[in-house]
PDB file of N, CA and C in Angstrom:
ATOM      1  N   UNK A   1       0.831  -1.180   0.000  1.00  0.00           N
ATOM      2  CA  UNK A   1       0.000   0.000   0.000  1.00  0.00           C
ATOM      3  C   UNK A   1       0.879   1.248   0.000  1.00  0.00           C
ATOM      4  N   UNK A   2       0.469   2.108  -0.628  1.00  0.00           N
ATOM      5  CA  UNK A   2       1.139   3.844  -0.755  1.00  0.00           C
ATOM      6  C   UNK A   2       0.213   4.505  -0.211  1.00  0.00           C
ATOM      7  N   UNK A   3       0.831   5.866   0.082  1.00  0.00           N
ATOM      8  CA  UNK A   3      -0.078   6.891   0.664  1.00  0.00           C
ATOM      9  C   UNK A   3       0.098   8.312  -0.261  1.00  0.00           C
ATOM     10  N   UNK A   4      -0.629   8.673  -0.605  1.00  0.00           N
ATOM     11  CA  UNK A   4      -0.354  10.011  -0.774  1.00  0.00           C
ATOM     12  C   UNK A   4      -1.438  11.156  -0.057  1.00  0.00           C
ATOM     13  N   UNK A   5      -0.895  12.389   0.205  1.00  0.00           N
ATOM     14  CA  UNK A   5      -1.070  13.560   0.645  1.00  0.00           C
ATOM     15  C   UNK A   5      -0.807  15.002   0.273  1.00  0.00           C
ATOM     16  N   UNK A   6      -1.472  15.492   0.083  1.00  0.00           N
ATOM     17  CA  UNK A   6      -1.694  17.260  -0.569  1.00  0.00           C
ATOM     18  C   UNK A   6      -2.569  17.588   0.505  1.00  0.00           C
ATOM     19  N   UNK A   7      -2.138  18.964   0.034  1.00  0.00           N
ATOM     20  CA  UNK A   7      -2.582  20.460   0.743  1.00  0.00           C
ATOM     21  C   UNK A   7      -3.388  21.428  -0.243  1.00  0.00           C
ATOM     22  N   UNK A   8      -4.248  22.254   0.056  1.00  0.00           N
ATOM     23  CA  UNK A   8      -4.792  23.455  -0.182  1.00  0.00           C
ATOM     24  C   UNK A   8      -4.975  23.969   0.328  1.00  0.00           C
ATOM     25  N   UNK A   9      -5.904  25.299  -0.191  1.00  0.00           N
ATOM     26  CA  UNK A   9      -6.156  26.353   0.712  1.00  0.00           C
ATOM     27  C   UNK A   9      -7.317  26.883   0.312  1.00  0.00           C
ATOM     28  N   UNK A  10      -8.656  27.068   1.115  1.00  0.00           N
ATOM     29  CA  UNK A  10     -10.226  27.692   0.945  1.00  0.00           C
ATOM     30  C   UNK A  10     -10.077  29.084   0.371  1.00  0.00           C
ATOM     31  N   UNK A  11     -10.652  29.399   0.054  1.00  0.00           N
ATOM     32  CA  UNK A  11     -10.777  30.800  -0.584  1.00  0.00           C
ATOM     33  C   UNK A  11     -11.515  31.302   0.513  1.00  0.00           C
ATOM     34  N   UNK A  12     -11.672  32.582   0.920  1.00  0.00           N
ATOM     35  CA  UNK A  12     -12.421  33.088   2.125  1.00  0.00           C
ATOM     36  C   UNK A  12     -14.107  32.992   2.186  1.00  0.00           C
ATOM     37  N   UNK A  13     -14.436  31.982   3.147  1.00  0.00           N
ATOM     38  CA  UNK A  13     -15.788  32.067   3.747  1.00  0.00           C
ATOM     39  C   UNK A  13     -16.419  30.799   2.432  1.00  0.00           C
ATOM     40  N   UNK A  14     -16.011  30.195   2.046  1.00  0.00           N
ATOM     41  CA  UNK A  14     -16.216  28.833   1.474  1.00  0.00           C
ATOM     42  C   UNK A  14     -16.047  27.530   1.809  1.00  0.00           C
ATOM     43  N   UNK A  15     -16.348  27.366   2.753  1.00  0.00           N
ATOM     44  CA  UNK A  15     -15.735  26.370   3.581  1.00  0.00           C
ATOM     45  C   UNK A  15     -16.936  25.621   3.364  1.00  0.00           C
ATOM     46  N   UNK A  16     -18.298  26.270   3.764  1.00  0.00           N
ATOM     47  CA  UNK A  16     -19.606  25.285   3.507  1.00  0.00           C
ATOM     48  C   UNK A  16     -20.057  24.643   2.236  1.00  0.00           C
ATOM     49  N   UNK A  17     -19.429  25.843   1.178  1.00  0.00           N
ATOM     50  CA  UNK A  17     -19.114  25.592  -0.134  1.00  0.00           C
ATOM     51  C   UNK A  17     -19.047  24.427  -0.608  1.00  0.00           C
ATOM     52  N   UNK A  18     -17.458  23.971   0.218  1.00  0.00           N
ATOM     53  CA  UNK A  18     -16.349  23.035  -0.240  1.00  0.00           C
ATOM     54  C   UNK A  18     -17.142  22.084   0.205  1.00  0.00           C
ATOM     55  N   UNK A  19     -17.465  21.752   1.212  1.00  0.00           N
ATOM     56  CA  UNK A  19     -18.463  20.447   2.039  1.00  0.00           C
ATOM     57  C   UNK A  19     -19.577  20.045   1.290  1.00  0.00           C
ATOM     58  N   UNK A  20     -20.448  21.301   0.978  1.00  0.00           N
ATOM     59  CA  UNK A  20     -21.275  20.879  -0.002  1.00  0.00           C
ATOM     60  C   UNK A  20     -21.059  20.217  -1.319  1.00  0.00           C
ATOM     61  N   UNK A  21     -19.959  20.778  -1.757  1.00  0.00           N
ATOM     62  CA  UNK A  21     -19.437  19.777  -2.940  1.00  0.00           C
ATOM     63  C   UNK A  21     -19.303  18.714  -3.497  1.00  0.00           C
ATOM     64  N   UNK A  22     -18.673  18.390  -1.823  1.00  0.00           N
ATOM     65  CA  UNK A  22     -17.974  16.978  -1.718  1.00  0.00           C
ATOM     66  C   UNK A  22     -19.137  15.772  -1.243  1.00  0.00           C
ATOM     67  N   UNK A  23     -19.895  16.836  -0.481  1.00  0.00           N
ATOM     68  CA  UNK A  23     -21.138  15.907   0.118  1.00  0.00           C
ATOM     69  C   UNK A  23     -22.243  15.300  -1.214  1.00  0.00           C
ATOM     70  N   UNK A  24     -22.329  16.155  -1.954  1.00  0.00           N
ATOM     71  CA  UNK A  24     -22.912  15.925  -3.228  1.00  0.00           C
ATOM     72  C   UNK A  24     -22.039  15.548  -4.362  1.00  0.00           C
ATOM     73  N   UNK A  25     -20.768  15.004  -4.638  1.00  0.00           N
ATOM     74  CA  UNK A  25     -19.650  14.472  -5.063  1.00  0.00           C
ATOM     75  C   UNK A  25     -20.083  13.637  -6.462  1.00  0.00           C
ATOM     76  N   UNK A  26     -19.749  14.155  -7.518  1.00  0.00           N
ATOM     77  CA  UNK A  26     -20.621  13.571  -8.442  1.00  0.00           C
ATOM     78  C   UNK A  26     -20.481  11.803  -8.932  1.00  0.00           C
ATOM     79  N   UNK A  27     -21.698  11.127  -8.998  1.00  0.00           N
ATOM     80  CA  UNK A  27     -20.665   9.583  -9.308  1.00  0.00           C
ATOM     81  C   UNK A  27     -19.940   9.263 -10.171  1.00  0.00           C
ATOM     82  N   UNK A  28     -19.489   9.906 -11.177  1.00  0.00           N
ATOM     83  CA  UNK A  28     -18.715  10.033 -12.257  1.00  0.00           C
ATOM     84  C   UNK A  28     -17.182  10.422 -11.580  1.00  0.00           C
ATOM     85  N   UNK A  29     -17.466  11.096 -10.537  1.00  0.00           N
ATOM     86  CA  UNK A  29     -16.031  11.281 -10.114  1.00  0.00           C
ATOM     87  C   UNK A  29     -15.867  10.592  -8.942  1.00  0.00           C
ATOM     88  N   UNK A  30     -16.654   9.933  -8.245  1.00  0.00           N
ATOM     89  CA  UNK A  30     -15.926   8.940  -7.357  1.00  0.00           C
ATOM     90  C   UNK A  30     -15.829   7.372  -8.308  1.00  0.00           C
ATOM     91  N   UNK A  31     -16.367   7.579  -9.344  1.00  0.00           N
ATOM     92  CA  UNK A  31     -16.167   5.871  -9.944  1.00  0.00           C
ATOM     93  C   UNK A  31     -14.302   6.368 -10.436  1.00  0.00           C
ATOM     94  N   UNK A  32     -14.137   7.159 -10.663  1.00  0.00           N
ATOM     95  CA  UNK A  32     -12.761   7.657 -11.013  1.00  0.00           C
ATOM     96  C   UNK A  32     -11.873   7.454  -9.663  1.00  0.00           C
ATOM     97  N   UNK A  33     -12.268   8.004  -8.804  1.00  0.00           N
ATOM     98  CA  UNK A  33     -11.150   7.625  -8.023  1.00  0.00           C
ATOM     99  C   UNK A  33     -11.178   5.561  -7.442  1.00  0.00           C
ATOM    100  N   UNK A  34     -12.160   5.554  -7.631  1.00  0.00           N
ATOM    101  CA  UNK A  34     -12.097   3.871  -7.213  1.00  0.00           C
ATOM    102  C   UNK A  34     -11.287   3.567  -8.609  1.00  0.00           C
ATOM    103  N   UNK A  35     -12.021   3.648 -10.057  1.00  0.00           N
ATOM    104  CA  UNK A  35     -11.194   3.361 -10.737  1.00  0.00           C
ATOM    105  C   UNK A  35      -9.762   2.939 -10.695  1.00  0.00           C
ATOM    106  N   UNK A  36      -9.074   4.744 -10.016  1.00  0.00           N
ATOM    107  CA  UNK A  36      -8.017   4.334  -9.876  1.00  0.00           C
ATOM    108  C   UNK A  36      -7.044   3.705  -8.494  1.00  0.00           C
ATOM    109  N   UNK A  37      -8.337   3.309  -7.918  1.00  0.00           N
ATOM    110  CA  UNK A  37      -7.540   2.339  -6.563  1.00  0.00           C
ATOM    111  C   UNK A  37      -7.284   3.270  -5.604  1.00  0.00           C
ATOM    112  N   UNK A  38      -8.199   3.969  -5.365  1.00  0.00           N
ATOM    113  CA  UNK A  38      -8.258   4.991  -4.321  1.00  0.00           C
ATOM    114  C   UNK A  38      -9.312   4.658  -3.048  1.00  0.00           C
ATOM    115  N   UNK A  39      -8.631   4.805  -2.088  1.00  0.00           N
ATOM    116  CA  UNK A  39      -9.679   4.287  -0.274  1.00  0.00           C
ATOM    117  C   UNK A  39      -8.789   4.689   0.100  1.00  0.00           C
ATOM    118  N   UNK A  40      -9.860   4.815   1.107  1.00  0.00           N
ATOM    119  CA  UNK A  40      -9.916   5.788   2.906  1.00  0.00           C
ATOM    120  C   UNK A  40      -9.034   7.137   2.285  1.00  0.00           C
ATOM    121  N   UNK A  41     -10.151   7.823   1.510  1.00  0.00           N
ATOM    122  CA  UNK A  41      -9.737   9.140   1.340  1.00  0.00           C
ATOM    123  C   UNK A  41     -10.549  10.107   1.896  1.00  0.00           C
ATOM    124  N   UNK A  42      -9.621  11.108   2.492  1.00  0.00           N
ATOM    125  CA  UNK A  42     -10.502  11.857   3.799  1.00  0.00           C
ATOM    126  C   UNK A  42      -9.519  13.105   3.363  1.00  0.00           C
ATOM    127  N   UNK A  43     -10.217  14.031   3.747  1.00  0.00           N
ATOM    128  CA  UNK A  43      -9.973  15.396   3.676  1.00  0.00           C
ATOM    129  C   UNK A  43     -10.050  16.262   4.591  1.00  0.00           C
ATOM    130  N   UNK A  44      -9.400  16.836   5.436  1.00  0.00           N
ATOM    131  CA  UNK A  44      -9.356  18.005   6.934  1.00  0.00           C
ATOM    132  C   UNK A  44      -9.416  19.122   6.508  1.00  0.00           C
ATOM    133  N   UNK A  45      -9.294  20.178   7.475  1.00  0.00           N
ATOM    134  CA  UNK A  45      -9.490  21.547   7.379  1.00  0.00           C
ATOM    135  C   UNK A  45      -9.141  22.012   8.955  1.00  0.00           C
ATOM    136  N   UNK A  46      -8.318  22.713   8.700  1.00  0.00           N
ATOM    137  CA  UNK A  46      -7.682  23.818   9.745  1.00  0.00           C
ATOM    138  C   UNK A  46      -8.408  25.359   9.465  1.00  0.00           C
ATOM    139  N   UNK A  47      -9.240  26.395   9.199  1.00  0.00           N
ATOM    140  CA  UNK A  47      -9.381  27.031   9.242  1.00  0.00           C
ATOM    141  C   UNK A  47      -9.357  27.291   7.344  1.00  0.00           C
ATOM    142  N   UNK A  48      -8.216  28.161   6.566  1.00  0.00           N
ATOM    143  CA  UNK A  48      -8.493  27.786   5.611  1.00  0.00           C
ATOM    144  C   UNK A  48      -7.688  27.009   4.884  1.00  0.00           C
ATOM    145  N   UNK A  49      -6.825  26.180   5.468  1.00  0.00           N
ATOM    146  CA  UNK A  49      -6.003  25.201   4.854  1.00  0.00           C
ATOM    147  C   UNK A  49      -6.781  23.962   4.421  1.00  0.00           C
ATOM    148  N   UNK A  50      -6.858  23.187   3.930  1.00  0.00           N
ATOM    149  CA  UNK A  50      -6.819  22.172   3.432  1.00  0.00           C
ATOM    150  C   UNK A  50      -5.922  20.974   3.707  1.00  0.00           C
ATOM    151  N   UNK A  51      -5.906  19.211   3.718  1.00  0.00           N
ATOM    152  CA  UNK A  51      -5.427  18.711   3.958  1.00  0.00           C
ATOM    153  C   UNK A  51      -5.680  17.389   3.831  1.00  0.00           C
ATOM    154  N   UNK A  52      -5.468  16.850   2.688  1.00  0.00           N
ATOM    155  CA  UNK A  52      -6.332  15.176   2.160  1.00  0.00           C
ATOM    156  C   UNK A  52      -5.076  14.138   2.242  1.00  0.00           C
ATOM    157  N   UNK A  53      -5.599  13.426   1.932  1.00  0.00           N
ATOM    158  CA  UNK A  53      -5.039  11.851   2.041  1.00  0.00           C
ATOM    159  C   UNK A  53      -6.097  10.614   1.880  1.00  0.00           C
ATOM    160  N   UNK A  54      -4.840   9.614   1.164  1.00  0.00           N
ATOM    161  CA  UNK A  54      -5.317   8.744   0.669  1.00  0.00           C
ATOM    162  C   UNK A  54      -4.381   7.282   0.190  1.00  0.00           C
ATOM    163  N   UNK A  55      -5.294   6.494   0.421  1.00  0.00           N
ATOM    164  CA  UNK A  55      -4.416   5.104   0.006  1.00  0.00           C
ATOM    165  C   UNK A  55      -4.304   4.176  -0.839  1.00  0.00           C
ATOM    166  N   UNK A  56      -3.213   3.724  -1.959  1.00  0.00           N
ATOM    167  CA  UNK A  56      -3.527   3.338  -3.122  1.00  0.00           C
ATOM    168  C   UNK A  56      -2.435   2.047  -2.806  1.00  0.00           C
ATOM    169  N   UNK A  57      -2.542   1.033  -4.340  1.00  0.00           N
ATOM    170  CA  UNK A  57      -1.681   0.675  -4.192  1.00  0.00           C
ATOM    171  C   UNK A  57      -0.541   0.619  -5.048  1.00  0.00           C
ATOM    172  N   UNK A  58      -0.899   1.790  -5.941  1.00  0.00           N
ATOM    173  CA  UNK A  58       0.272   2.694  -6.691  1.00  0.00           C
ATOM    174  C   UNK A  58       0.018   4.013  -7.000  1.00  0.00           C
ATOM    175  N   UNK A  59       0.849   4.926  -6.534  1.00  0.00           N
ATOM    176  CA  UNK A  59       0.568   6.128  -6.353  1.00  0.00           C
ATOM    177  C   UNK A  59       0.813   6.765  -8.112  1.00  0.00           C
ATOM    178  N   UNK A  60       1.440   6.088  -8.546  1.00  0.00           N
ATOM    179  CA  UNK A  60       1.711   6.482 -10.196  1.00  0.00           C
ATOM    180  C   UNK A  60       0.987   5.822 -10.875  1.00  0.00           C
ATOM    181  N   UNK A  61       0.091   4.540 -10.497  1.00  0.00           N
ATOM    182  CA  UNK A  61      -1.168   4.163 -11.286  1.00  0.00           C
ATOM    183  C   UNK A  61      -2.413   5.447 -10.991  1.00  0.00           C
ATOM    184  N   UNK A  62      -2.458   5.836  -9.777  1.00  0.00           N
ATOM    185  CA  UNK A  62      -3.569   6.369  -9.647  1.00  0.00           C
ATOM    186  C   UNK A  62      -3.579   7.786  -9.957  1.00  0.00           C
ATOM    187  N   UNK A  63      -2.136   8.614  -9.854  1.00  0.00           N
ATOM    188  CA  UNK A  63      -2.187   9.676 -10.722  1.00  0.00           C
ATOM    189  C   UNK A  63      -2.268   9.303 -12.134  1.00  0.00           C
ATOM    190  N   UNK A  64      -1.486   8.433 -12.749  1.00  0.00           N
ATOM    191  CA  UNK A  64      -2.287   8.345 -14.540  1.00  0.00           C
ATOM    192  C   UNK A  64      -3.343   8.332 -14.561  1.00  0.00           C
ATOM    193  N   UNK A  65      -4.052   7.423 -13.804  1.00  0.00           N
ATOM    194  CA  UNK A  65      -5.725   7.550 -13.890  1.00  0.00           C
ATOM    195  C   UNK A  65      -6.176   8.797 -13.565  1.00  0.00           C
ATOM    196  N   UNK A  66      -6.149   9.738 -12.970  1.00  0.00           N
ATOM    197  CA  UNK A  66      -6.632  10.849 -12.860  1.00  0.00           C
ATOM    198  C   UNK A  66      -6.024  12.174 -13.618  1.00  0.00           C
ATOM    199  N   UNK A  67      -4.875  12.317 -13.878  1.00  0.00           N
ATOM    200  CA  UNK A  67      -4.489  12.984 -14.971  1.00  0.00           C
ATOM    201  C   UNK A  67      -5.001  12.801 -16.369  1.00  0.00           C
ATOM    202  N   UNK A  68      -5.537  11.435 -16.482  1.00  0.00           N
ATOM    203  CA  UNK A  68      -5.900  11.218 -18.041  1.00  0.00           C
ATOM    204  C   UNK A  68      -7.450  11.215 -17.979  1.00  0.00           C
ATOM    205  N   UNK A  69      -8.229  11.878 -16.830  1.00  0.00           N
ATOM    206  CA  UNK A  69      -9.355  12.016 -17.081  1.00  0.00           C
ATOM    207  C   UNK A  69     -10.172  12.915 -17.008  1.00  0.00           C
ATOM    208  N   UNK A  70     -11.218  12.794 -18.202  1.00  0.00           N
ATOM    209  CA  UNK A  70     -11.922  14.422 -18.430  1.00  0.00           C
ATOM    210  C   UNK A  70     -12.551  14.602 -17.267  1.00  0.00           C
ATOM    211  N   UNK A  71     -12.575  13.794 -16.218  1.00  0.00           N
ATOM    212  CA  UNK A  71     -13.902  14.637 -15.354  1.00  0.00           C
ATOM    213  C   UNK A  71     -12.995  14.746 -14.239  1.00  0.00           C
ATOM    214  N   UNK A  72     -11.689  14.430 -13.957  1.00  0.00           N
ATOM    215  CA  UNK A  72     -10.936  15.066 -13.353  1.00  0.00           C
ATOM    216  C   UNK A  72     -10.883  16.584 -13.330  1.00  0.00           C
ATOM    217  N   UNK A  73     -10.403  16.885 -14.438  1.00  0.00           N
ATOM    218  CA  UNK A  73     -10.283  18.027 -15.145  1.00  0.00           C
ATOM    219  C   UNK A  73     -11.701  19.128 -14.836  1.00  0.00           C
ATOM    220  N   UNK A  74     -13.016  18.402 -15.007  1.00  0.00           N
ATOM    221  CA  UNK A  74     -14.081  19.262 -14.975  1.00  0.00           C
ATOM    222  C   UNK A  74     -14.076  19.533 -13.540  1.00  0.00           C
ATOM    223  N   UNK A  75     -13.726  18.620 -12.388  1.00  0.00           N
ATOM    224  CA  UNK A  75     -13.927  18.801 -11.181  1.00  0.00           C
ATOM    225  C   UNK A  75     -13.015  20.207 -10.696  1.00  0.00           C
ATOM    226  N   UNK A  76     -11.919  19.419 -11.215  1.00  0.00           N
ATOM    227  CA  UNK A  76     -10.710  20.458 -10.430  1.00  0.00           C
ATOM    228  C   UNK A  76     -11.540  22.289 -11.667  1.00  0.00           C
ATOM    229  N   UNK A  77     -12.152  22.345 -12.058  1.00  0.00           N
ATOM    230  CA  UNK A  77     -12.933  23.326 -13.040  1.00  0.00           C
ATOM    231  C   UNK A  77     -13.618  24.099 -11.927  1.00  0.00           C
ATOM    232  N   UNK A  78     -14.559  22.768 -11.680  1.00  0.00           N
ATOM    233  CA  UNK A  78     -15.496  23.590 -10.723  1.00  0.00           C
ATOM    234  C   UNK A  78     -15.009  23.856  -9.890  1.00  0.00           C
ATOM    235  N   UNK A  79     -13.912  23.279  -9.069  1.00  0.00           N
ATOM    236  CA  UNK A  79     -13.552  23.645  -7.359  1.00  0.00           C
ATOM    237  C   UNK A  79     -12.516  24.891  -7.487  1.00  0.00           C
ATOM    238  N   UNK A  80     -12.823  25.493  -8.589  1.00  0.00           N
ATOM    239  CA  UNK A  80     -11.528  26.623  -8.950  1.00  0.00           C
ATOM    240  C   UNK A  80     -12.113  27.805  -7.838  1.00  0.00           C
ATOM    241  N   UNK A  81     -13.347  28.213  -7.863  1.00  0.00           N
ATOM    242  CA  UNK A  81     -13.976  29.215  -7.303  1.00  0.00           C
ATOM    243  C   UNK A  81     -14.227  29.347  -5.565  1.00  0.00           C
ATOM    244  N   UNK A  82     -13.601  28.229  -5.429  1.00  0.00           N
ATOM    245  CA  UNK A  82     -13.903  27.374  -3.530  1.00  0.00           C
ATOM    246  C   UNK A  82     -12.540  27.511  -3.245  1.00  0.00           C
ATOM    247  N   UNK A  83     -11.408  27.209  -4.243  1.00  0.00           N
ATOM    248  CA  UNK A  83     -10.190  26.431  -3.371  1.00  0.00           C
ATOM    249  C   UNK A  83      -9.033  26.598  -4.897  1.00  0.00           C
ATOM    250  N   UNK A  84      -7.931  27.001  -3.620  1.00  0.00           N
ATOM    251  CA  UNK A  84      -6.617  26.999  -4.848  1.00  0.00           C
ATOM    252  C   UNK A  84      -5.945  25.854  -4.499  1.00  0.00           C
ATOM    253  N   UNK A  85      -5.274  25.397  -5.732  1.00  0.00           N
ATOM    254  CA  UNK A  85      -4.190  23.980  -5.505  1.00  0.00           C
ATOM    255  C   UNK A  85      -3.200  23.700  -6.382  1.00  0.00           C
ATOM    256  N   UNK A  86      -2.270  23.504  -5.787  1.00  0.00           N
ATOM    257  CA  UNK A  86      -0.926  23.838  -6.666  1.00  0.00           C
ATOM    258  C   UNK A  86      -1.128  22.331  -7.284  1.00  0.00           C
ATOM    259  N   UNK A  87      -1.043  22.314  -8.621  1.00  0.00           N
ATOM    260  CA  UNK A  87      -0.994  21.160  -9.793  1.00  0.00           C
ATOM    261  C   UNK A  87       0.681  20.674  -9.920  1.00  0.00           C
ATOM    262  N   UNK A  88       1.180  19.310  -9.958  1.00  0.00           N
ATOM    263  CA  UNK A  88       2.744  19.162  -9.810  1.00  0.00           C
ATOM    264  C   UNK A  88       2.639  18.404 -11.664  1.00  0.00           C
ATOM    265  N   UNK A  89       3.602  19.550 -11.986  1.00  0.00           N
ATOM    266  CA  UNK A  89       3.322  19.523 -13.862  1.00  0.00           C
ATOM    267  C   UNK A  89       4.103  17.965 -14.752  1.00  0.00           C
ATOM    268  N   UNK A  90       4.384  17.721 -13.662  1.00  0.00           N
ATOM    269  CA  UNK A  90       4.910  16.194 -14.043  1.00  0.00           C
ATOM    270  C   UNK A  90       3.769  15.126 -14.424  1.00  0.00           C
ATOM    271  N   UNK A  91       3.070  15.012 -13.127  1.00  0.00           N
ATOM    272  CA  UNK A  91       1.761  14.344 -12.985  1.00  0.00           C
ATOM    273  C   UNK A  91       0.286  14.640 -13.511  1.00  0.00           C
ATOM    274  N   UNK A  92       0.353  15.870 -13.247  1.00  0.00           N
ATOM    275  CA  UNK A  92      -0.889  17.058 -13.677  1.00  0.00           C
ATOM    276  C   UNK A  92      -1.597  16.465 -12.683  1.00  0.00           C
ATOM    277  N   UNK A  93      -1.293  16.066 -11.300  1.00  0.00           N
ATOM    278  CA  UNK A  93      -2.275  15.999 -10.080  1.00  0.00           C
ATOM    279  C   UNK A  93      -1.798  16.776  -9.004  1.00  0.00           C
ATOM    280  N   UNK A  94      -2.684  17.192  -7.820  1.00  0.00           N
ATOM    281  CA  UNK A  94      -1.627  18.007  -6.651  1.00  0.00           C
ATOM    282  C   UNK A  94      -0.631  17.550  -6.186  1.00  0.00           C
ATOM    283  N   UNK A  95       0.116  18.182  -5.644  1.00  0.00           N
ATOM    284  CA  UNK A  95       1.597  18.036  -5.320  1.00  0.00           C
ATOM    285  C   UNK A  95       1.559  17.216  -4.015  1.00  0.00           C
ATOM    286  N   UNK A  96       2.520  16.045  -4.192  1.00  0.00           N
ATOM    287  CA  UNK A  96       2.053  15.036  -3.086  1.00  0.00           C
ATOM    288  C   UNK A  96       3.310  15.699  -1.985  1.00  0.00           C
ATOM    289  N   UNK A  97       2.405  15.258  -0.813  1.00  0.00           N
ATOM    290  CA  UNK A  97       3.391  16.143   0.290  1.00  0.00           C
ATOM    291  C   UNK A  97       4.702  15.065   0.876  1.00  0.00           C
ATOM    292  N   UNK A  98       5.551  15.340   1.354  1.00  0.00           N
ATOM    293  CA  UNK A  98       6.594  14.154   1.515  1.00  0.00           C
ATOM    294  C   UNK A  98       6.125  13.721   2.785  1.00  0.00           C
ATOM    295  N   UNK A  99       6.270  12.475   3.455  1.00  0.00           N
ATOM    296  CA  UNK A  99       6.022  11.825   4.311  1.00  0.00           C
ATOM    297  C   UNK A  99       7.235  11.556   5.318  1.00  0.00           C
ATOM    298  N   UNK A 100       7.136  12.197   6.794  1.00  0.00           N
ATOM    299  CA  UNK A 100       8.153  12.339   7.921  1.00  0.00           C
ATOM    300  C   UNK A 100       8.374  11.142   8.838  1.00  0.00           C
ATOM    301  N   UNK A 101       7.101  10.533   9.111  1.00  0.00           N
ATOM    302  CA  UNK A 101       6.834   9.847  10.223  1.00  0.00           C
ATOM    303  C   UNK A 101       5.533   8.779   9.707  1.00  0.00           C
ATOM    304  N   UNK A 102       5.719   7.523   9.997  1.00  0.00           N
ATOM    305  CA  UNK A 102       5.035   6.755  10.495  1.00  0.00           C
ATOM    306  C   UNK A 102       4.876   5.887  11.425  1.00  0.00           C
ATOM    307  N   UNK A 103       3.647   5.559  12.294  1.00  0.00           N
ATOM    308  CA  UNK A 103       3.852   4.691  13.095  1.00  0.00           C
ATOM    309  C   UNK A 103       2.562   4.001  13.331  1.00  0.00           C
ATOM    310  N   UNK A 104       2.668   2.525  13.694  1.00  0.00           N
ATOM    311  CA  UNK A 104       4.174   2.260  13.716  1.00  0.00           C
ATOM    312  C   UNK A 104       5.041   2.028  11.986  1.00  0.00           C
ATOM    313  N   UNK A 105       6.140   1.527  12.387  1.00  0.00           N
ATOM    314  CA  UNK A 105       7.152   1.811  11.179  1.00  0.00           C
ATOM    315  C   UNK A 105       6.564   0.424  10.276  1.00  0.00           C
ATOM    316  N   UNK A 106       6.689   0.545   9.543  1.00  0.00           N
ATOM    317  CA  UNK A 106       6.463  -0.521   8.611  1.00  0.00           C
ATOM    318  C   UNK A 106       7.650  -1.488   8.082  1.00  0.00           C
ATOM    319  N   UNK A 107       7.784  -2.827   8.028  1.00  0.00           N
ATOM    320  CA  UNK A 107       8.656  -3.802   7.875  1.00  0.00           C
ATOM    321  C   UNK A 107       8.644  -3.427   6.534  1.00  0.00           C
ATOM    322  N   UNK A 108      10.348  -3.858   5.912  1.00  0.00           N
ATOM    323  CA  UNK A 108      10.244  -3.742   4.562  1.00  0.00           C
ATOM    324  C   UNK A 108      11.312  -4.747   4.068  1.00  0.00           C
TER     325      UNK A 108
END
């Protein structure tokens, strides 16, 4: 299993916005993230930061799958007006955050 993790940031006073979004999440775009082998993806909020994660079991299968798809694209469209997010131009998905600590440690 892999993990990946990104950050954003709310645009001011959109926060109910963003919830609503996600709460109404279209099925076209969660068959995409299962598609691409995506669970236990959860998303936080500090005020207006942002803060998701998620578990695959290839982090470069599941960005191809979502870089190569149109309703990727339409989503990250609509959430332009709620929320900024830095795109990593390699992948054309958000910028995965590096990982410090786990525990416990994992055998390898």
């Amino acid at each position: 299993m892999e993990r990946f993790a990104w950050k954003a940031r709310l645009l001011p006073g959109m926060l109910e916005e963003y919830r609503k979004r996600h709460d109404l999440i279209w099925p076209e775009m969660s068959k995409v993230l299962d598609d691409a082998g995506i669970r236990n993806y959860t998303i936080w909020t500090d005020g207006a930061e942002l803060f998701g994660y998620y578990e695959c079991d290839s982090v470069a299968y599941a960005a191809g799958v979502q870089a190569q798809s149109p309703v990727v694209d339409k989503w990250n469209e609509y959430m332009k007006d709620v929320m900024v997010m830095d795109f990593d131009p390699e992948t054309g998905t958000s910028v995965r955050l590096k990982q410090v600590f786990l525990h416990p440690k994992e055998s390898r």
